[in-house]
N, C-alpha and C. Protein backbone atom coordinates (compact mmCIF):
# COMPACT_ATOMS: atom_id res chain seq x y z
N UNK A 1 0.82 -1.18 0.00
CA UNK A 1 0.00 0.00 0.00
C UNK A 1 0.87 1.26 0.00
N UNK A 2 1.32 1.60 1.29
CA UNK A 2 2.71 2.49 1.11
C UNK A 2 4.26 1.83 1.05
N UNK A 3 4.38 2.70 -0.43
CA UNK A 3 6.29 2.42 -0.75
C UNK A 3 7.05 3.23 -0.09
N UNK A 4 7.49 3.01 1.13
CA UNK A 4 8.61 4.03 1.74
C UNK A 4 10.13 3.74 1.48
N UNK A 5 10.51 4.46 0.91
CA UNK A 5 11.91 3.96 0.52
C UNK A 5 12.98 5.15 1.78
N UNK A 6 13.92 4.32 1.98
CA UNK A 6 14.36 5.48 2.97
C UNK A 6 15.60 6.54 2.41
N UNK A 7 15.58 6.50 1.63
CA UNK A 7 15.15 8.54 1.49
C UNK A 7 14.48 9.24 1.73
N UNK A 8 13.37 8.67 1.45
CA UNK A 8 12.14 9.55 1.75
C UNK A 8 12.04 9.88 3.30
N UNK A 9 12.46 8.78 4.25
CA UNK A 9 12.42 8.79 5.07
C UNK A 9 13.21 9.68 6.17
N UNK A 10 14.55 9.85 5.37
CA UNK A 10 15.50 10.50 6.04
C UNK A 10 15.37 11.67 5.39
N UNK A 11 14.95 11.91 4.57
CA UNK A 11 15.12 13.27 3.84
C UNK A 11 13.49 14.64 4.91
N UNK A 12 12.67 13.71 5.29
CA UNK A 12 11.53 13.89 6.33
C UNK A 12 11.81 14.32 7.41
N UNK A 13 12.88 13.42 8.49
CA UNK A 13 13.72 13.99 9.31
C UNK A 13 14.04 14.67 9.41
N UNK A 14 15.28 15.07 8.56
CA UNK A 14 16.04 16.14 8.35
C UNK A 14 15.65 16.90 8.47
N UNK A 15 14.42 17.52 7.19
CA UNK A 15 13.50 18.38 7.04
C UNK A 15 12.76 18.72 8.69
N UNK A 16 12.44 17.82 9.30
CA UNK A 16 11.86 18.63 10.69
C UNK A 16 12.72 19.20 11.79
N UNK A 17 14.53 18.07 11.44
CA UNK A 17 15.58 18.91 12.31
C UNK A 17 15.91 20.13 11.93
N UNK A 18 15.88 20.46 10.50
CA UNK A 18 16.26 21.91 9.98
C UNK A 18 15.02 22.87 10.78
N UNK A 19 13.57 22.65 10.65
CA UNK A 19 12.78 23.36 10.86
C UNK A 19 12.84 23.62 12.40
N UNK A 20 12.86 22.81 13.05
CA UNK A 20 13.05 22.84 14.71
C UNK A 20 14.29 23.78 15.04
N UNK A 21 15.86 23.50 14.06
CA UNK A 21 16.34 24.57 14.67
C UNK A 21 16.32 26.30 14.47
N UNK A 22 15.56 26.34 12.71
CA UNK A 22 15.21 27.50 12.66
C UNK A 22 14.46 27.79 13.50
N UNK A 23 13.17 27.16 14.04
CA UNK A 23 12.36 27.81 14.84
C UNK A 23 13.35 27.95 16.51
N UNK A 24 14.32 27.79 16.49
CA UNK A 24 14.84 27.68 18.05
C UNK A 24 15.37 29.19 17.73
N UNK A 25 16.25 29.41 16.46
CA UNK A 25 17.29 30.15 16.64
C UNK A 25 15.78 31.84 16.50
N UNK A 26 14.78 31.56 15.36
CA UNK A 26 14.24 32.81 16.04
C UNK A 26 13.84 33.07 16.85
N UNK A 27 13.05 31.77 17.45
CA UNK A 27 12.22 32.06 18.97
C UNK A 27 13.10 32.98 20.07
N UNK A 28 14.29 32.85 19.62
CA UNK A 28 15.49 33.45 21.02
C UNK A 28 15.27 35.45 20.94
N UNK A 29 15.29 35.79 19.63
CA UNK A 29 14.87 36.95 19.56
C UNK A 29 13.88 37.44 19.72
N UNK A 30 12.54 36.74 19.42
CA UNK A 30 11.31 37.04 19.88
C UNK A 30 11.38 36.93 21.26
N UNK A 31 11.61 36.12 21.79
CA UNK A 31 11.52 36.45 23.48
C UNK A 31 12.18 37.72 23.56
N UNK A 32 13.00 38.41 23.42
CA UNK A 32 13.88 38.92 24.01
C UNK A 32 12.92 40.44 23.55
N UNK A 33 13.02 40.81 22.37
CA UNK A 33 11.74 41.62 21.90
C UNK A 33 10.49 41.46 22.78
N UNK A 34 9.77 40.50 23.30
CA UNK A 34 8.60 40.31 24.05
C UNK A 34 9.04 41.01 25.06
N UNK A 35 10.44 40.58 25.93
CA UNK A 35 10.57 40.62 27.31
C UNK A 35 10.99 42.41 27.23
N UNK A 36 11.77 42.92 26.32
CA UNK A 36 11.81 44.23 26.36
C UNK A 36 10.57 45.31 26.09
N UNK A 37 9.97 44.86 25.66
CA UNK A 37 8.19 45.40 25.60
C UNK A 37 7.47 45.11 27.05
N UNK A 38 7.77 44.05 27.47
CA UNK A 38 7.14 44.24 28.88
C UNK A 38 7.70 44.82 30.04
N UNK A 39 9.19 45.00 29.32
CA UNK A 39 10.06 45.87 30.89
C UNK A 39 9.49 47.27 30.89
N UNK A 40 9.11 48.01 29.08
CA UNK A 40 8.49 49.35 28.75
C UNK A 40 7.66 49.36 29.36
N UNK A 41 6.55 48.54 29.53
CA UNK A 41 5.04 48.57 29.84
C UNK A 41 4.92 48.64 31.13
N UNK A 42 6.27 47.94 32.14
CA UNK A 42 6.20 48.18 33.56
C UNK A 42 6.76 49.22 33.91
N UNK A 43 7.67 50.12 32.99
CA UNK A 43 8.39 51.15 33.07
C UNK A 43 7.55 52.16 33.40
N UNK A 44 6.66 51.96 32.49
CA UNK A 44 5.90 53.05 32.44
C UNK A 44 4.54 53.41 33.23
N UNK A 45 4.03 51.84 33.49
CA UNK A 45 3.11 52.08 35.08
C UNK A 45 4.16 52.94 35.77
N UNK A 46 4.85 52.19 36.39
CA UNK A 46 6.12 52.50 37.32
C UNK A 46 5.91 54.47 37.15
N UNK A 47 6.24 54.76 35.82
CA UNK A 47 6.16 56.36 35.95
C UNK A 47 5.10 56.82 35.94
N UNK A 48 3.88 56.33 35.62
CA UNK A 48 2.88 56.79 35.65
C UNK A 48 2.35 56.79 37.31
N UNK A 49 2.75 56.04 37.86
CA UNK A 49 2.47 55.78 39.66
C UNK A 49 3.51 56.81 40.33
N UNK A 50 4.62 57.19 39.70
CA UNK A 50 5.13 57.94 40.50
C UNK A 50 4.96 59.54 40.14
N UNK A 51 4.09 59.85 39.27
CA UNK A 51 3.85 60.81 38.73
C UNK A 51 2.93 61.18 39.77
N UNK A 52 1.81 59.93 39.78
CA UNK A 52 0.59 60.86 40.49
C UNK A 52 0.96 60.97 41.83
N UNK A 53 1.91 60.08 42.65
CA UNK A 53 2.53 60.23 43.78
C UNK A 53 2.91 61.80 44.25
N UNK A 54 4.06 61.83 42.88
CA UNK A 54 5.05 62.79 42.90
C UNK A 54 4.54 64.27 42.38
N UNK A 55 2.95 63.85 41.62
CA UNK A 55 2.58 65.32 41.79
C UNK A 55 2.42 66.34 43.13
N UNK A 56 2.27 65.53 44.24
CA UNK A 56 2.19 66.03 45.70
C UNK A 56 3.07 66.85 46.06
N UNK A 57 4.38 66.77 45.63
CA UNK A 57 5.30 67.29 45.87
C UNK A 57 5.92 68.40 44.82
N UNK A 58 5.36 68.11 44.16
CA UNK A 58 5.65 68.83 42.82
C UNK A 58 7.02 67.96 41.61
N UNK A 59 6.76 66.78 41.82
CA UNK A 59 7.57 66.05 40.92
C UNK A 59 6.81 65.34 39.73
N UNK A 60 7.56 65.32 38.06
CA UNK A 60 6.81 65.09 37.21
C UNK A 60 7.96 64.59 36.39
N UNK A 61 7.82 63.36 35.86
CA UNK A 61 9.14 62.92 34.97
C UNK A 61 8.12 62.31 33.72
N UNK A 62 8.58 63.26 32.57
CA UNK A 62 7.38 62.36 31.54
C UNK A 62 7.76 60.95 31.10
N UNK A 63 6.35 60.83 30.30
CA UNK A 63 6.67 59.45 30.24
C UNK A 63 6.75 59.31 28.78
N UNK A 64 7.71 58.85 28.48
CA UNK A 64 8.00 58.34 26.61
C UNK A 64 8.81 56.73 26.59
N UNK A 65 8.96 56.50 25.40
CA UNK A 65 9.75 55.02 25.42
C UNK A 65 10.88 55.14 26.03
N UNK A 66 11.63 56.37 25.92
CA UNK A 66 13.18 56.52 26.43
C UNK A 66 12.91 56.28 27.98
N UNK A 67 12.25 57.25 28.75
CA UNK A 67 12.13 56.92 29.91
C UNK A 67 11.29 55.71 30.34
N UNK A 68 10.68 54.96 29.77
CA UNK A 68 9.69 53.83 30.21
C UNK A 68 11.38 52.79 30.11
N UNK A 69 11.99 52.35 28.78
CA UNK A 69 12.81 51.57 28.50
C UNK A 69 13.74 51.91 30.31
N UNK A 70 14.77 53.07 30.47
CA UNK A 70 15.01 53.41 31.32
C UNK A 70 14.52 53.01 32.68
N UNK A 71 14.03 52.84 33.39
CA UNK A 71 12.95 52.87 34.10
C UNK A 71 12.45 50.78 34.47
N UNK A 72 12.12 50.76 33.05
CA UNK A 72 11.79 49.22 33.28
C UNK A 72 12.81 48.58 33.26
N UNK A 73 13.99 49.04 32.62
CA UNK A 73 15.26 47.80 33.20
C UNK A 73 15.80 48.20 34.36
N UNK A 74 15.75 49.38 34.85
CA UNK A 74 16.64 49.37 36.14
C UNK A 74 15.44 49.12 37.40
N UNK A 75 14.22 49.27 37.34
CA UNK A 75 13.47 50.22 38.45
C UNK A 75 13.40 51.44 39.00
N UNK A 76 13.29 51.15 40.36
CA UNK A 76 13.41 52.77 40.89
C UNK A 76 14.26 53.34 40.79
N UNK A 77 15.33 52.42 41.06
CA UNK A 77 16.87 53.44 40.59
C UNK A 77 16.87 54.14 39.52
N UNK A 78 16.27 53.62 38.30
CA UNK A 78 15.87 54.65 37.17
C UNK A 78 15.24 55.68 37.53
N UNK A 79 14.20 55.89 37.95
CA UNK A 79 13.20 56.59 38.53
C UNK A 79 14.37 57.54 39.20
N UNK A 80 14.87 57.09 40.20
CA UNK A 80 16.09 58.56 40.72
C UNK A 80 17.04 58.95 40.02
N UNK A 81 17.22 57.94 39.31
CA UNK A 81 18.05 58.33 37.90
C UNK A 81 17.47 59.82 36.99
N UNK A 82 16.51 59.52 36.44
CA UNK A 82 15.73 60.22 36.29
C UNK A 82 15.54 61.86 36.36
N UNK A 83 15.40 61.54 38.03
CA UNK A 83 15.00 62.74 39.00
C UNK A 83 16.36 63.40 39.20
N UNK A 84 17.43 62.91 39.35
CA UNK A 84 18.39 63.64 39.02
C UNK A 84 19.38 64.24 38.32
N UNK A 85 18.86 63.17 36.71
CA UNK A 85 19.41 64.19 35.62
C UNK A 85 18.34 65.23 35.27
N UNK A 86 17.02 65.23 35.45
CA UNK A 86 15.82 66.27 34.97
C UNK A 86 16.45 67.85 35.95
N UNK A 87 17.17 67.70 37.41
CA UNK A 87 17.46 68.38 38.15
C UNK A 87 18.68 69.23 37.72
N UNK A 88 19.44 68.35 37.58
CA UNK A 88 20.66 68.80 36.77
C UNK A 88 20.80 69.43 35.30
N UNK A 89 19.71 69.17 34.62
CA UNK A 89 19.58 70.03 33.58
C UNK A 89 18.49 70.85 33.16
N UNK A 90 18.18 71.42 34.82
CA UNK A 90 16.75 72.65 34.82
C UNK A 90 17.44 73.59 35.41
C-alpha cells in the first residue's frame, strides 16, 4: 500500500531537524523583543504611579519610550536616575 523507501524517510527527518532549529534560533529573539516590551510597559506604570505620587510634591518625569525603557530595566533606581538628571539640567 505504502512504498517508503528510505530517502524519503531521512530526507523527512532532516527536514523537521532543519525546521526545529530554525524555529529555536528565532524564537530566542522574539523572546527577548517580548521581554523588552514588557520591561516598557512596567516602566511606564512605574512612571505613571510615581507621577501621580510625585505630583504632591511637585515632581513630574514624563513618560516616553526613552524613559519607560530606562525605568523598566533598572526600576526605581531609574526613577532617581531620572529625578536627578531632569534636576541637573533645569
Amino acid at each position: 500500500m505504502f512504498n517508503l523507501d528510505l530517502n524519503f524517510i531521512v530526507a523527512f527527518f532532516f527536514g523537521v531537524l532543519v525546521l526545529y532549529i530554525l524555529a529555536r534560533i528565532l524564537l530566542f529573539p522574539l523572546k527577548v523583543v517580548l521581554r523588552f516590551i514588557l520591561n516598557a510597559v512596567v516602566g511606564g506604570g512605574l512612571l505613571a504611579l510615581f507621577n501621580i505620587l510625585g505630583g504632591f510634591w511637585g515632581l513630574h518625569i514624563g513618560i516616553n519610550v526613552v524613559t519607560a525603557f530606562i525605568v523598566g530595566f533598572t526600576g526605581v533606581p531609574g526613577i532617581v536616575l531620572l529625578l536627578i538628571m531632569q534636576r541637573l539640567t533645569s
